[in-house]
C-alpha atoms as a PDB file:
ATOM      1  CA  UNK A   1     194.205 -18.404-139.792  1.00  0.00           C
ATOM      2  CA  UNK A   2     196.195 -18.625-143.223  1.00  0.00           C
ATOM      3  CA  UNK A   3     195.693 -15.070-143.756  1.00  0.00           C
ATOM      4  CA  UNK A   4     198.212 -13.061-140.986  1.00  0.00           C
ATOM      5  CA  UNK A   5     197.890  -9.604-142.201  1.00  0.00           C
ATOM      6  CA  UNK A   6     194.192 -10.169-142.035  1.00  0.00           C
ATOM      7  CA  UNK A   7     194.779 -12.196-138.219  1.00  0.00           C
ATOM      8  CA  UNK A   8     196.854  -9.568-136.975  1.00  0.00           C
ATOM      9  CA  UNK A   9     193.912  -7.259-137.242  1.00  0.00           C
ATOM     10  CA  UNK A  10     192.425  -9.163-134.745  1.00  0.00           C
ATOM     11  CA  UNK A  11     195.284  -9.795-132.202  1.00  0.00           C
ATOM     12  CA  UNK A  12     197.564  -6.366-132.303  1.00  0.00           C
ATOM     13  CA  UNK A  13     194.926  -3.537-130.614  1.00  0.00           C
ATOM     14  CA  UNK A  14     193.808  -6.514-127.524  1.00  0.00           C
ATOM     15  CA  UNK A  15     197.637  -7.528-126.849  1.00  0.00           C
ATOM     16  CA  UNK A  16     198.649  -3.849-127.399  1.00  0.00           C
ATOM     17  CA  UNK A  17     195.689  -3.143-124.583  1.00  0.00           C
ATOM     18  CA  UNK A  18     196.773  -5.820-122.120  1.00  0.00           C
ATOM     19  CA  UNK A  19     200.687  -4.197-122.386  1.00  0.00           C
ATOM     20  CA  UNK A  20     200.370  -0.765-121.747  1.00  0.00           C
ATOM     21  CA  UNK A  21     197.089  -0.949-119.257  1.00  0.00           C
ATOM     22  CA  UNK A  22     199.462  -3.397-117.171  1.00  0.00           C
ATOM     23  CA  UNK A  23     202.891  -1.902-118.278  1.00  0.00           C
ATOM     24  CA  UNK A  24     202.438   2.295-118.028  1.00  0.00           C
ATOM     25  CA  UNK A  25     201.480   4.241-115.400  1.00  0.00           C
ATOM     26  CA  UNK A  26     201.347   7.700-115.993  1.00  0.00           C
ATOM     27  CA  UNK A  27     200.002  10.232-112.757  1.00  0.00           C
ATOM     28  CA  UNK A  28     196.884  11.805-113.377  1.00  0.00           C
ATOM     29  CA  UNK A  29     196.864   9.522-116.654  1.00  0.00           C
ATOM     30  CA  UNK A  30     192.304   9.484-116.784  1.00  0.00           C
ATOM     31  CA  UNK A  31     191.227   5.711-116.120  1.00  0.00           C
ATOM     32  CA  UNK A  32     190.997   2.986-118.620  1.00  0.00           C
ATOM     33  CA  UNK A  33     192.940   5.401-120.703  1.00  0.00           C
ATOM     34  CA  UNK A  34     194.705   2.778-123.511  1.00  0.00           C
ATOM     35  CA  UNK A  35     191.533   0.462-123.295  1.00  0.00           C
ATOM     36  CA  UNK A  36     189.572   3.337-124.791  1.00  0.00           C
ATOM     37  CA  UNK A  37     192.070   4.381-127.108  1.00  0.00           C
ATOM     38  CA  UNK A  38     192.777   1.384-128.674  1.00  0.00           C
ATOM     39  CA  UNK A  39     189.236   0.542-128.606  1.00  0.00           C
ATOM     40  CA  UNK A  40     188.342   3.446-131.143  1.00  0.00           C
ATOM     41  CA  UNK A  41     191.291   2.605-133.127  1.00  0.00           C
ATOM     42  CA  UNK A  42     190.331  -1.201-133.435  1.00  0.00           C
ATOM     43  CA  UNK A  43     186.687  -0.787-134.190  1.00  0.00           C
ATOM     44  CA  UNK A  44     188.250   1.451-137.109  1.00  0.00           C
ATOM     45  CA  UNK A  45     190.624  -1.430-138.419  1.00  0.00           C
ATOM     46  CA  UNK A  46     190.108  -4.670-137.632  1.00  0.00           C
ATOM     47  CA  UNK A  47     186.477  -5.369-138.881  1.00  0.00           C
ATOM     48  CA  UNK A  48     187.070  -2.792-142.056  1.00  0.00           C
ATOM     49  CA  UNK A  49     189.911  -4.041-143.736  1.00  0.00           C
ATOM     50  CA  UNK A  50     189.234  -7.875-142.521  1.00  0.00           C
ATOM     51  CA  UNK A  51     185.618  -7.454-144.714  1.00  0.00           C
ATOM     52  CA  UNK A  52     186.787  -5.467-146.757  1.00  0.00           C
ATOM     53  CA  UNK A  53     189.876  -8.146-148.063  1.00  0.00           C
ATOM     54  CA  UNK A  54     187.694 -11.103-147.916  1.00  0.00           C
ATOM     55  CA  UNK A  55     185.179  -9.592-150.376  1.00  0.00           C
ATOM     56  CA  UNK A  56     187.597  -8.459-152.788  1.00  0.00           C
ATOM     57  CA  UNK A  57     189.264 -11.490-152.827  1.00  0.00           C
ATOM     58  CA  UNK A  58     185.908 -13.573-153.730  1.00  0.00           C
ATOM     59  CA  UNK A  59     185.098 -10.805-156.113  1.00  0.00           C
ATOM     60  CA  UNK A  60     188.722 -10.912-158.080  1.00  0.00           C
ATOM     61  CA  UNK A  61     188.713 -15.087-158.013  1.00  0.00           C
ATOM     62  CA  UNK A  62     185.423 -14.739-159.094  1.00  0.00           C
ATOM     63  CA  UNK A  63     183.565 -16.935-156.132  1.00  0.00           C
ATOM     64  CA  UNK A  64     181.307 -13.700-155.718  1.00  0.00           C
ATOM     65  CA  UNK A  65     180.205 -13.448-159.335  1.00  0.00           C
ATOM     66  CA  UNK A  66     178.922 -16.987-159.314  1.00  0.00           C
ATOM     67  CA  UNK A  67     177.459 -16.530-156.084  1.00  0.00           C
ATOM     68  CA  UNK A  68     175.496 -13.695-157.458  1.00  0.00           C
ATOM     69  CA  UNK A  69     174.219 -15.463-160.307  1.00  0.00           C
ATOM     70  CA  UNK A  70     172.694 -17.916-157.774  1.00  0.00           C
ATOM     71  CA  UNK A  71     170.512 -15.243-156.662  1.00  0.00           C
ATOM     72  CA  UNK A  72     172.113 -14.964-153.754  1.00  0.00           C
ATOM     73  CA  UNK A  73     170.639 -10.888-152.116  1.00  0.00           C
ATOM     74  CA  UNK A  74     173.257  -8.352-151.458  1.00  0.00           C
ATOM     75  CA  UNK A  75     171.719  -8.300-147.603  1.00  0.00           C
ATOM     76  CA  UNK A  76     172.462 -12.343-147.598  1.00  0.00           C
ATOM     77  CA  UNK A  77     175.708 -11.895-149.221  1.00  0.00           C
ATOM     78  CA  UNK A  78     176.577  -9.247-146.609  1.00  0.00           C
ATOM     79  CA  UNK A  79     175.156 -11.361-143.348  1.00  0.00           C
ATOM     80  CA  UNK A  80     177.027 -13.891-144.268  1.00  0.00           C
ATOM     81  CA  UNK A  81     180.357 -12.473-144.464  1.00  0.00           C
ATOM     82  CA  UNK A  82     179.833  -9.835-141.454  1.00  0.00           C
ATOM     83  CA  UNK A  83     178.298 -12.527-138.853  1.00  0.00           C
ATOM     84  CA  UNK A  84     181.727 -14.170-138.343  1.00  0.00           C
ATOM     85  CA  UNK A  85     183.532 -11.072-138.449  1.00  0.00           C
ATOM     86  CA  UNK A  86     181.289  -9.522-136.276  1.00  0.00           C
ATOM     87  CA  UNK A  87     181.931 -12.342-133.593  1.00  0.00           C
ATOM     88  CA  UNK A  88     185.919 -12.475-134.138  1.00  0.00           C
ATOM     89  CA  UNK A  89     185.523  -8.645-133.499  1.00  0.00           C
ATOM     90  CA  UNK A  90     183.829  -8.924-130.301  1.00  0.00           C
ATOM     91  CA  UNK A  91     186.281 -11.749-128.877  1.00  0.00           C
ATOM     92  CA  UNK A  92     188.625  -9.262-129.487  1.00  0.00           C
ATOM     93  CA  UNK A  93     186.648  -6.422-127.748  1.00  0.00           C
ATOM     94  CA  UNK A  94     186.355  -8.841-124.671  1.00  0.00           C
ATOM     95  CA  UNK A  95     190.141  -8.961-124.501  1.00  0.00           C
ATOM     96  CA  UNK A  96     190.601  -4.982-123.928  1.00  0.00           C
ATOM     97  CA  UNK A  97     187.004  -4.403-122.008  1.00  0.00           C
ATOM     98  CA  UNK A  98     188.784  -6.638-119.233  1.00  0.00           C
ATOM     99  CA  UNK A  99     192.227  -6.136-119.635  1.00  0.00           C
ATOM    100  CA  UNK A 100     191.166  -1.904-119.140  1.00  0.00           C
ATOM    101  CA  UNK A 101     189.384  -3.276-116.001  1.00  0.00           C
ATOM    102  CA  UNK A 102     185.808  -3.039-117.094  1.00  0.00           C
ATOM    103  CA  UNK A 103     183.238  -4.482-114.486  1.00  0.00           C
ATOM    104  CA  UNK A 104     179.477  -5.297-114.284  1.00  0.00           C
ATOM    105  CA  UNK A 105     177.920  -2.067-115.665  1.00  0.00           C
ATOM    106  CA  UNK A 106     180.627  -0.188-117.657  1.00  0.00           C
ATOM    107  CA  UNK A 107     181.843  -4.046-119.070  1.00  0.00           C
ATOM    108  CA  UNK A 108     178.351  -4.202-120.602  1.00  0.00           C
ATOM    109  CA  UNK A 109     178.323  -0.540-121.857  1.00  0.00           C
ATOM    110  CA  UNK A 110     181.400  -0.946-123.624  1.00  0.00           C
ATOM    111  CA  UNK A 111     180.520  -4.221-125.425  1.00  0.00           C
ATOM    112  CA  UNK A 112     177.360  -2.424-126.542  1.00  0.00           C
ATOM    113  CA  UNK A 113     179.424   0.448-128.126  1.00  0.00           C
ATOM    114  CA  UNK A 114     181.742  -1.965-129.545  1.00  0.00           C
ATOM    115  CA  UNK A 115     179.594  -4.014-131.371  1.00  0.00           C
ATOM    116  CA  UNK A 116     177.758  -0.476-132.696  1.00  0.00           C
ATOM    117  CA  UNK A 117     180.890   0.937-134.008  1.00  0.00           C
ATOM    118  CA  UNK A 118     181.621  -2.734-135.461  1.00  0.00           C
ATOM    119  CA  UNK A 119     178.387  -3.271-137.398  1.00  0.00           C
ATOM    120  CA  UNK A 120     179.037   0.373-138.946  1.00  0.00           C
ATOM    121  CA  UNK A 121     183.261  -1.106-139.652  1.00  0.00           C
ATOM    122  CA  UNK A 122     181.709  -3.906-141.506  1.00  0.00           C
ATOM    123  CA  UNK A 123     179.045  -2.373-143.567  1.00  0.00           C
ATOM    124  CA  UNK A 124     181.781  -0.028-144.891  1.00  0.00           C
ATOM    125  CA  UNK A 125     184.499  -2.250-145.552  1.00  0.00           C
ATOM    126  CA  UNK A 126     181.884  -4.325-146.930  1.00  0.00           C
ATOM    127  CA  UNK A 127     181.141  -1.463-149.496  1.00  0.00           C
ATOM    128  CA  UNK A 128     185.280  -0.819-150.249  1.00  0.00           C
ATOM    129  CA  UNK A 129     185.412  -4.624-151.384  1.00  0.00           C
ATOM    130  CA  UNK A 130     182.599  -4.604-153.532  1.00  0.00           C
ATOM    131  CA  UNK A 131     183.858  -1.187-155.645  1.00  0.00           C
ATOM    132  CA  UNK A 132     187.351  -2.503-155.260  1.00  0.00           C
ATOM    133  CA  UNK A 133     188.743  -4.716-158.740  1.00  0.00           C
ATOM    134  CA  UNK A 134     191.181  -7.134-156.605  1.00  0.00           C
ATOM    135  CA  UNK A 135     192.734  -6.796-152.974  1.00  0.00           C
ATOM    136  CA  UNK A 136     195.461  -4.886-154.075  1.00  0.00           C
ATOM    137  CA  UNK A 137     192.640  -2.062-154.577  1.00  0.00           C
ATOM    138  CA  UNK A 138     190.549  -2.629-151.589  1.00  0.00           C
ATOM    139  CA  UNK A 139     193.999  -2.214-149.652  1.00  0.00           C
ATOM    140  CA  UNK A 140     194.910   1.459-150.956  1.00  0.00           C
ATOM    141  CA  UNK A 141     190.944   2.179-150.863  1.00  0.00           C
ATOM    142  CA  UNK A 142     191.187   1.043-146.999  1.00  0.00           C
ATOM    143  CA  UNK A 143     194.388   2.392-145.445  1.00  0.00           C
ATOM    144  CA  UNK A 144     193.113   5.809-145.822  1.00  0.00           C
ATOM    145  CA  UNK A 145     189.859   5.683-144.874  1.00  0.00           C
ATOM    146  CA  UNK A 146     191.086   2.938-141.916  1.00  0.00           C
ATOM    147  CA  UNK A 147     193.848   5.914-141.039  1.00  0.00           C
ATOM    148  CA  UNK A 148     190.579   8.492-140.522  1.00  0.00           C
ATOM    149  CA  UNK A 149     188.248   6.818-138.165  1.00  0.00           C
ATOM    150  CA  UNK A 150     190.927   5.155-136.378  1.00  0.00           C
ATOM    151  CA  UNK A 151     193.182   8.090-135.791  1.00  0.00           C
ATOM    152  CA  UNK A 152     190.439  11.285-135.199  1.00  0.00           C
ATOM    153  CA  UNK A 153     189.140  10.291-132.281  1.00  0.00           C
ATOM    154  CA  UNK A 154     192.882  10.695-131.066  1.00  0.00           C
ATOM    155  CA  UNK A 155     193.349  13.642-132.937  1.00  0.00           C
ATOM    156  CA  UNK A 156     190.154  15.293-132.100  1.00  0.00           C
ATOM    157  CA  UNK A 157     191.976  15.308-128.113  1.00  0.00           C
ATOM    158  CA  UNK A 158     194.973  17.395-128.734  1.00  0.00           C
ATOM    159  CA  UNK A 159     192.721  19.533-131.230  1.00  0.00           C
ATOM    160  CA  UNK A 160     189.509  21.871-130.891  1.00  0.00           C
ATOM    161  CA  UNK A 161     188.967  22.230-134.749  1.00  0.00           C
ATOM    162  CA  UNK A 162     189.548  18.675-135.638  1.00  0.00           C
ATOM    163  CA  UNK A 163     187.174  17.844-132.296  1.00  0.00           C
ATOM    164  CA  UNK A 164     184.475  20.111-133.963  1.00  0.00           C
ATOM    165  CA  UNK A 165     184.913  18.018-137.523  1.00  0.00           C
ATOM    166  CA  UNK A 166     185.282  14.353-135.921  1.00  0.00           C
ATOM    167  CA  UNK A 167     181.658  14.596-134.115  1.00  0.00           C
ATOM    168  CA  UNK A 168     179.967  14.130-137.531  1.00  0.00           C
ATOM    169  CA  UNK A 169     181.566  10.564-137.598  1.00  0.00           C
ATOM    170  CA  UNK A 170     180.529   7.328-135.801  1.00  0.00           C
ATOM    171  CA  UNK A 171     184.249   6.226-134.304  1.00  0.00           C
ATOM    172  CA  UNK A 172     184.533  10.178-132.358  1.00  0.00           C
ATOM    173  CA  UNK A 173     180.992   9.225-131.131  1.00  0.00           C
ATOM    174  CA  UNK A 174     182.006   5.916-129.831  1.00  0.00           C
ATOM    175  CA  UNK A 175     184.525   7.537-128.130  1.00  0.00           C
ATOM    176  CA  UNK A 176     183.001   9.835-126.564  1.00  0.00           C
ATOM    177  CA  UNK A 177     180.528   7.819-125.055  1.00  0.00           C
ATOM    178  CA  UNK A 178     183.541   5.789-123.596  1.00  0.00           C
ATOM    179  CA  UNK A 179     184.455   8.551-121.195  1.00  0.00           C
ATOM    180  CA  UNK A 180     182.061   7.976-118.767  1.00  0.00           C
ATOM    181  CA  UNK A 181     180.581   4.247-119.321  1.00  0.00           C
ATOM    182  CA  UNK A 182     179.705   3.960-115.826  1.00  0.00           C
ATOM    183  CA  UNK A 183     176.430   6.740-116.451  1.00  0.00           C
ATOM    184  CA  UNK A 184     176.748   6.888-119.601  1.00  0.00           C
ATOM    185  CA  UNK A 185     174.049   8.876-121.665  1.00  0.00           C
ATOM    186  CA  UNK A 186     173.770   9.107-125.330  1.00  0.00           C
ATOM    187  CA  UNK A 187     172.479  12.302-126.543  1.00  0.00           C
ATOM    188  CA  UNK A 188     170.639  13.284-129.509  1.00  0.00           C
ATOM    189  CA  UNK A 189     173.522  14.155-131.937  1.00  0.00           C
ATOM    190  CA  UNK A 190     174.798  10.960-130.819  1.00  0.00           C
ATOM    191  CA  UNK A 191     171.985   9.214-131.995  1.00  0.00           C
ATOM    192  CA  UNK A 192     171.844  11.328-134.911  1.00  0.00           C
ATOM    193  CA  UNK A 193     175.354  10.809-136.424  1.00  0.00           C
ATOM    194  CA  UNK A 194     175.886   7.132-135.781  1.00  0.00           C
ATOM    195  CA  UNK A 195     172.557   6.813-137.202  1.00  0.00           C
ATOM    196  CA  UNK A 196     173.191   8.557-139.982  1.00  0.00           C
ATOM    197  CA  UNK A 197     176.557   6.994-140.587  1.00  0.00           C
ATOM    198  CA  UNK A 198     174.972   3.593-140.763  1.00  0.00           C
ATOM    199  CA  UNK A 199     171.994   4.513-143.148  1.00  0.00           C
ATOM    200  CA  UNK A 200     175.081   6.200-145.685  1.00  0.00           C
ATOM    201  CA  UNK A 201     176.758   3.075-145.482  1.00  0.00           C
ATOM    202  CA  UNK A 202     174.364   0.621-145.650  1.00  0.00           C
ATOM    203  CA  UNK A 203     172.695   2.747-148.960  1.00  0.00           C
ATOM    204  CA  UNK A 204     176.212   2.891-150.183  1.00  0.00           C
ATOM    205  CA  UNK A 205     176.500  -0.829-150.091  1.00  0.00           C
ATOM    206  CA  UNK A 206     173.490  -1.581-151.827  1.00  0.00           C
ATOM    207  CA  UNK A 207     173.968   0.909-154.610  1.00  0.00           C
ATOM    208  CA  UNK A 208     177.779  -0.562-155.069  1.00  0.00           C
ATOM    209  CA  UNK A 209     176.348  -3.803-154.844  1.00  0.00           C
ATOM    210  CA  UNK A 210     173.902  -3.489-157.352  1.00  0.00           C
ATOM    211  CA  UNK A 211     175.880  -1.435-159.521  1.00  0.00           C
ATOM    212  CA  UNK A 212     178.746  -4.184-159.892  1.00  0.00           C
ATOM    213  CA  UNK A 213     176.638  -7.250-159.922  1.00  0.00           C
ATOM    214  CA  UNK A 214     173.576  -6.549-161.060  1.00  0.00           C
ATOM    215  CA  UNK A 215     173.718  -3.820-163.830  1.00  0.00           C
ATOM    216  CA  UNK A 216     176.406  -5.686-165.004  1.00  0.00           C
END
């Protein structure tokens, strides 16, 4: 609550979703069209750069170091950071599943992809605090990478070659299983990439994690 650039992460994308699902009408606009979008775009933002801030600032006052040295595990470390997160994450997500008019079925679907492509957000903001020195550097490490997941799956709609490029990542996957929550199916290169995006991230974290704190 002290920290607004942090809080509006959490507010902006779920008031942005209740405006323009209730505000614009476009004809032949395809349903739950801004829910969707902004969906994608907060998954790629809000738990990132929230985890991502509150690490480096532990790590620059030092409150990580001496946590470390009381054997606290990089997986308990990491748990206990993302687990609130997570949660604040998915109060958001309730906010635009219902005000994009998600019932029963889909409403369930798209919490389910939510909280996948937020458990991936965390473990890799969680790896940009770690490497970063202070929060000035976990902010220029974030914006760009926060800028790429949130923005191809928006992209990747107005164009085929950045479509082909953006299925290797989890937030185009995420998104594409949004267009049709009501049967949805998740194929194998589905599985595949968001899979494989949350091994890289998770071994990323570990190695960073180990690197700083333990080789140290």
């Amino acid at each position: 609550m002290k920290n607004k650039t942090i809080l509006i992460q959490f507010v902006m994308f779920p008031f942005m979703t209740l405006i323009m699902e209730n505000a614009i009408e476009i004809q032949n606009m395809p349903e739950h069209f801004f829910a969707n979008l902004f969906a994608v775009m907060y998954v790629g933002m809000a738990p990132l750069t929230s985890i991502a801030a509150v690490i480096a600032e532990e790590k620059e006052k030092n409150t990580l170091r001496v946590l470390q040295l009381s054997n606290v595990k990089a997986l308990e470390y990491l748990l206990g950071n993302a687990i609130y997160i997570f949660l604040m994450c998915m109060a958001g997500s309730v906010v635009i599943g219902l005000a994009g008019g998600y019932q029963n079925k889909e409403l369930f679907a798209f919490f389910a992809v939510m909280a996948i492509g937020h458990m991936i957000s965390i473990l890799l903001g969680a790896t940009i605090g770690v490497i970063s020195k202070n929060q000035m550097g976990a902010t220029s490490l974030t914006v760009p990478v926060m800028m790429v997941f949130s923005f191809l799956p928006m992209l990747s709609m107005f164009n085929d070659t950045i479509a082909k490029v953006a299925k290797v990542v989890y937030s185009q996957q995420l998104h594409l299983l949004m267009q049709n929550l009501a049967q949805i199916t998740v194929s194998s290169e589905c599985v595949s990439v968001l899979a494989g995006n949350a091994a890289a991230v998770i071994a990323l974290f570990m190695i960073a994690y180990r690197k700083v704190f333990v080789l140290s």
